[in-house]
C-alpha atoms as a PDB file:
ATOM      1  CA  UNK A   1     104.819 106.499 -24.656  1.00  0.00           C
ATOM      2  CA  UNK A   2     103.214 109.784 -24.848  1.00  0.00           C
ATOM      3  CA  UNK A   3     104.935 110.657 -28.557  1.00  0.00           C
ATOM      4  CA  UNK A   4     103.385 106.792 -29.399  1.00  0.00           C
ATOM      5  CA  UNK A   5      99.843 108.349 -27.984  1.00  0.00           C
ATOM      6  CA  UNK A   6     100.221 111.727 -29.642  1.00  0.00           C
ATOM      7  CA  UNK A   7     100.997 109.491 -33.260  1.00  0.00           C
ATOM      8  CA  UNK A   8      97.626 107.362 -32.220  1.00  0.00           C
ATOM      9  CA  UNK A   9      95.674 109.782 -31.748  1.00  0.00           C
ATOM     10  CA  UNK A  10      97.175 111.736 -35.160  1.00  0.00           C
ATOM     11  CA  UNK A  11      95.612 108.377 -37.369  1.00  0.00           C
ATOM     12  CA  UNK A  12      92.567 108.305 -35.176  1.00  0.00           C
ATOM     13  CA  UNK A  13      91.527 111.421 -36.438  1.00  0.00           C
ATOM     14  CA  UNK A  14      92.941 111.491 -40.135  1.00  0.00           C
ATOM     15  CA  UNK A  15      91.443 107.975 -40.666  1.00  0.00           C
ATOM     16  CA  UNK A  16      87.743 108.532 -38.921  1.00  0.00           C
ATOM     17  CA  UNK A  17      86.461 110.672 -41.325  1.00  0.00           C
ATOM     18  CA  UNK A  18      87.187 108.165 -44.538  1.00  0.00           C
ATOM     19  CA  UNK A  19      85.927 105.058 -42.035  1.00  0.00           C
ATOM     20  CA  UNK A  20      82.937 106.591 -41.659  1.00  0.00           C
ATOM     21  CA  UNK A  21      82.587 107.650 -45.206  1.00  0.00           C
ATOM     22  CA  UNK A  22      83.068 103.722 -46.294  1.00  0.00           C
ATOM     23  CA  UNK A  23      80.850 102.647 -44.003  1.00  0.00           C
ATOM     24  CA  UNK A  24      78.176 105.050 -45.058  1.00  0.00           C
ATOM     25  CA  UNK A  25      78.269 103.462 -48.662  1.00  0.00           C
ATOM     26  CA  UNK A  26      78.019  99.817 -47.241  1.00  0.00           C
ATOM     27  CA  UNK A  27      74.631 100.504 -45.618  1.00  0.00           C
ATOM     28  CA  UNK A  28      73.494 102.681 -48.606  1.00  0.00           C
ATOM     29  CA  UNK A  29      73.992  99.045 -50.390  1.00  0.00           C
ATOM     30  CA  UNK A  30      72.024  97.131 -47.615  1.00  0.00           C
ATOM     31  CA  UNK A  31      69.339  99.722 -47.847  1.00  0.00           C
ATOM     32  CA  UNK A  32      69.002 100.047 -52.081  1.00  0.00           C
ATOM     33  CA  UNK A  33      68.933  96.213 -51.797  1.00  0.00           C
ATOM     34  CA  UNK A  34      65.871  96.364 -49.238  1.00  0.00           C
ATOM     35  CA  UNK A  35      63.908  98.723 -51.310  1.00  0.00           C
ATOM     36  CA  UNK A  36      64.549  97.436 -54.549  1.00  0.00           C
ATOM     37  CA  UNK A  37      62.790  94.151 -52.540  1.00  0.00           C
ATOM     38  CA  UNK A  38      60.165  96.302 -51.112  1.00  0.00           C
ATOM     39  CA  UNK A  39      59.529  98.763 -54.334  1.00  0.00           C
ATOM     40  CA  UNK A  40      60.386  97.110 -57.036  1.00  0.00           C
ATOM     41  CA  UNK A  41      60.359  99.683 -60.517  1.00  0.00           C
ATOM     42  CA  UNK A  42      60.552 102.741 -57.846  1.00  0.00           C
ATOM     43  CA  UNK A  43      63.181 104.990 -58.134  1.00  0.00           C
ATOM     44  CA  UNK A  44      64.439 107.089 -55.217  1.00  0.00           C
ATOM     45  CA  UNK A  45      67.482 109.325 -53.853  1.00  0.00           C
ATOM     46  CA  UNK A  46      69.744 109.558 -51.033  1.00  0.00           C
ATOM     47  CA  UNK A  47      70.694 112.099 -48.452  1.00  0.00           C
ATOM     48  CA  UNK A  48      73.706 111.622 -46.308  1.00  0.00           C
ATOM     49  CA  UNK A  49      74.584 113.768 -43.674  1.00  0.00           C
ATOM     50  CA  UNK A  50      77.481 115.756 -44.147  1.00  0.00           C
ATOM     51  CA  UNK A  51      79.144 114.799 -41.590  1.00  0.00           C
ATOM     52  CA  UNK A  52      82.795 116.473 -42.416  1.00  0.00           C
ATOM     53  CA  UNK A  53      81.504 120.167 -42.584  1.00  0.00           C
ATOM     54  CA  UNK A  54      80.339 122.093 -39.481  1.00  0.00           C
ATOM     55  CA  UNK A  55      77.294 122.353 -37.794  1.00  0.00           C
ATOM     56  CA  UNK A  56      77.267 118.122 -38.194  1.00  0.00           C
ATOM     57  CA  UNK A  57      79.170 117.165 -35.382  1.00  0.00           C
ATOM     58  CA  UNK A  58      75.946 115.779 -33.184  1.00  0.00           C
ATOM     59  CA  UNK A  59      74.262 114.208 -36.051  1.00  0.00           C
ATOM     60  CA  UNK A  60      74.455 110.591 -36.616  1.00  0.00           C
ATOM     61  CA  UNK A  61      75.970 110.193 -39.950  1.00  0.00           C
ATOM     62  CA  UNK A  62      74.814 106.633 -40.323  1.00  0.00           C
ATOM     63  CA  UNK A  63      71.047 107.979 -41.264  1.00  0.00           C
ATOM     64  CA  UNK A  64      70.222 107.945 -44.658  1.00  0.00           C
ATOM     65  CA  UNK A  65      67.542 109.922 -45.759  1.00  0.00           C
ATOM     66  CA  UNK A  66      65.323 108.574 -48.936  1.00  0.00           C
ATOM     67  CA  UNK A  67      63.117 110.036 -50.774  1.00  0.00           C
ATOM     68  CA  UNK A  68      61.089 108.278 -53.944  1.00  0.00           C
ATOM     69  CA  UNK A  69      60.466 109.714 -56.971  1.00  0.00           C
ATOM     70  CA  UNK A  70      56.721 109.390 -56.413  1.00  0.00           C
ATOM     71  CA  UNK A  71      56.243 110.610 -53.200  1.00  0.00           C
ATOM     72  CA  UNK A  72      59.231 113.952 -53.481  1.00  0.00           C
ATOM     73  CA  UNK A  73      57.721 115.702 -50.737  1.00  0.00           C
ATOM     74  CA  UNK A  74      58.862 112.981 -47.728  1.00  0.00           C
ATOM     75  CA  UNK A  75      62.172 112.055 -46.895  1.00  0.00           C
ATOM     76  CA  UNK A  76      62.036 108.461 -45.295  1.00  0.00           C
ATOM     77  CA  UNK A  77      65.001 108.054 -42.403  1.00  0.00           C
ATOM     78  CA  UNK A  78      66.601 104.304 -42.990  1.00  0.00           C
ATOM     79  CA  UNK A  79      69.182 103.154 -40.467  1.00  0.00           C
ATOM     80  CA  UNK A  80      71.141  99.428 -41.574  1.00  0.00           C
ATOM     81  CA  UNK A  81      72.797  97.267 -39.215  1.00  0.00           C
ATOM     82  CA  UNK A  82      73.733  95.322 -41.611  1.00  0.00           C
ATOM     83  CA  UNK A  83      72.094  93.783 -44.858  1.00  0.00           C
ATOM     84  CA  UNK A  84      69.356  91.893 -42.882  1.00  0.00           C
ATOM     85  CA  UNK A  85      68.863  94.798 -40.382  1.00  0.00           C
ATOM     86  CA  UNK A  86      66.715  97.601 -41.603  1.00  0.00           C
ATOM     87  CA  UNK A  87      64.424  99.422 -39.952  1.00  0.00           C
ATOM     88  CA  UNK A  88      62.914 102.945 -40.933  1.00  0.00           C
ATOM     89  CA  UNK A  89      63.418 105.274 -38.550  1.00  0.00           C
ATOM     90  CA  UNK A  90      61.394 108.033 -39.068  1.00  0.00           C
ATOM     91  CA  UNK A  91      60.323 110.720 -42.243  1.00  0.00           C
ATOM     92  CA  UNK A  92      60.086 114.349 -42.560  1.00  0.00           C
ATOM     93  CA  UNK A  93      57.520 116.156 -44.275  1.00  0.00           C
ATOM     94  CA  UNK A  94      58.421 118.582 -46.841  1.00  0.00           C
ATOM     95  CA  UNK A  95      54.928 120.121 -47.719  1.00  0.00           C
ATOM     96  CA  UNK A  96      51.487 119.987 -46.161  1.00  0.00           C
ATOM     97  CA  UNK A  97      50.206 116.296 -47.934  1.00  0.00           C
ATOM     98  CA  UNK A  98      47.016 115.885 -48.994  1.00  0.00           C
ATOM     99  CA  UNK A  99      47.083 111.971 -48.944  1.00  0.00           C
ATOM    100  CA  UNK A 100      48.591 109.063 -46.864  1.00  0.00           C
ATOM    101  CA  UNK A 101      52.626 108.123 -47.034  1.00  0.00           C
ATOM    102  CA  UNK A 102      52.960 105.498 -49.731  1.00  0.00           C
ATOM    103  CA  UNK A 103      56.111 104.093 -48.207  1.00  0.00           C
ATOM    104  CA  UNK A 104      55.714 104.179 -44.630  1.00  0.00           C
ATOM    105  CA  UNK A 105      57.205 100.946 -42.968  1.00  0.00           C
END
């Protein structure tokens, strides 16, 4: 039992890092699908958290961080449930602005 526990645990923690990986690209999907309804003929980026190197561990990898090609000094936070669950979260603030947030949800 405890060699079955030990092996368990083994997978657990040489499969969690490619899980979360795979579903970090599923809810990049749901979220470019969202803003290409919201913004259509915008482009934007993506930030993931890097959630494999150190100094990561109490971040929530799941947050992706967007930021349009019009607007480069905010990064929008997105967080996808799934494809019809999408809610922004939050944004950052990269500069002092001088105008409003274009794409604040």
């Amino acid at each position: 039992m405890a060699i079955f526990l030990l092996l368990s645990f083994g997978v657990f923690y040489f499969v969690c890092p490619y899980w979360i990986d795979m579903q970090i690209e599923k809810k990049i999907e749901y979220i470019q699908m969202h803003l290409e309804e919201q913004y259509p003929g915008e482009t934007w980026s993506y930030k993931t958290v890097p959630h494999r190197e150190s100094g990561y561990k109490d971040v929530n990898p799941y947050y992706i961080g967007v930021t349009f090609e019009t607007e480069p000094e905010v990064e929008y936070q997105y967080f996808a449930r799934n494809k019809n669950d999408i809610i922004q979260t939050g944004f950052s603030i990269k500069q002092e602005l001088q105008s409003d947030l274009l794409h604040l949800e």
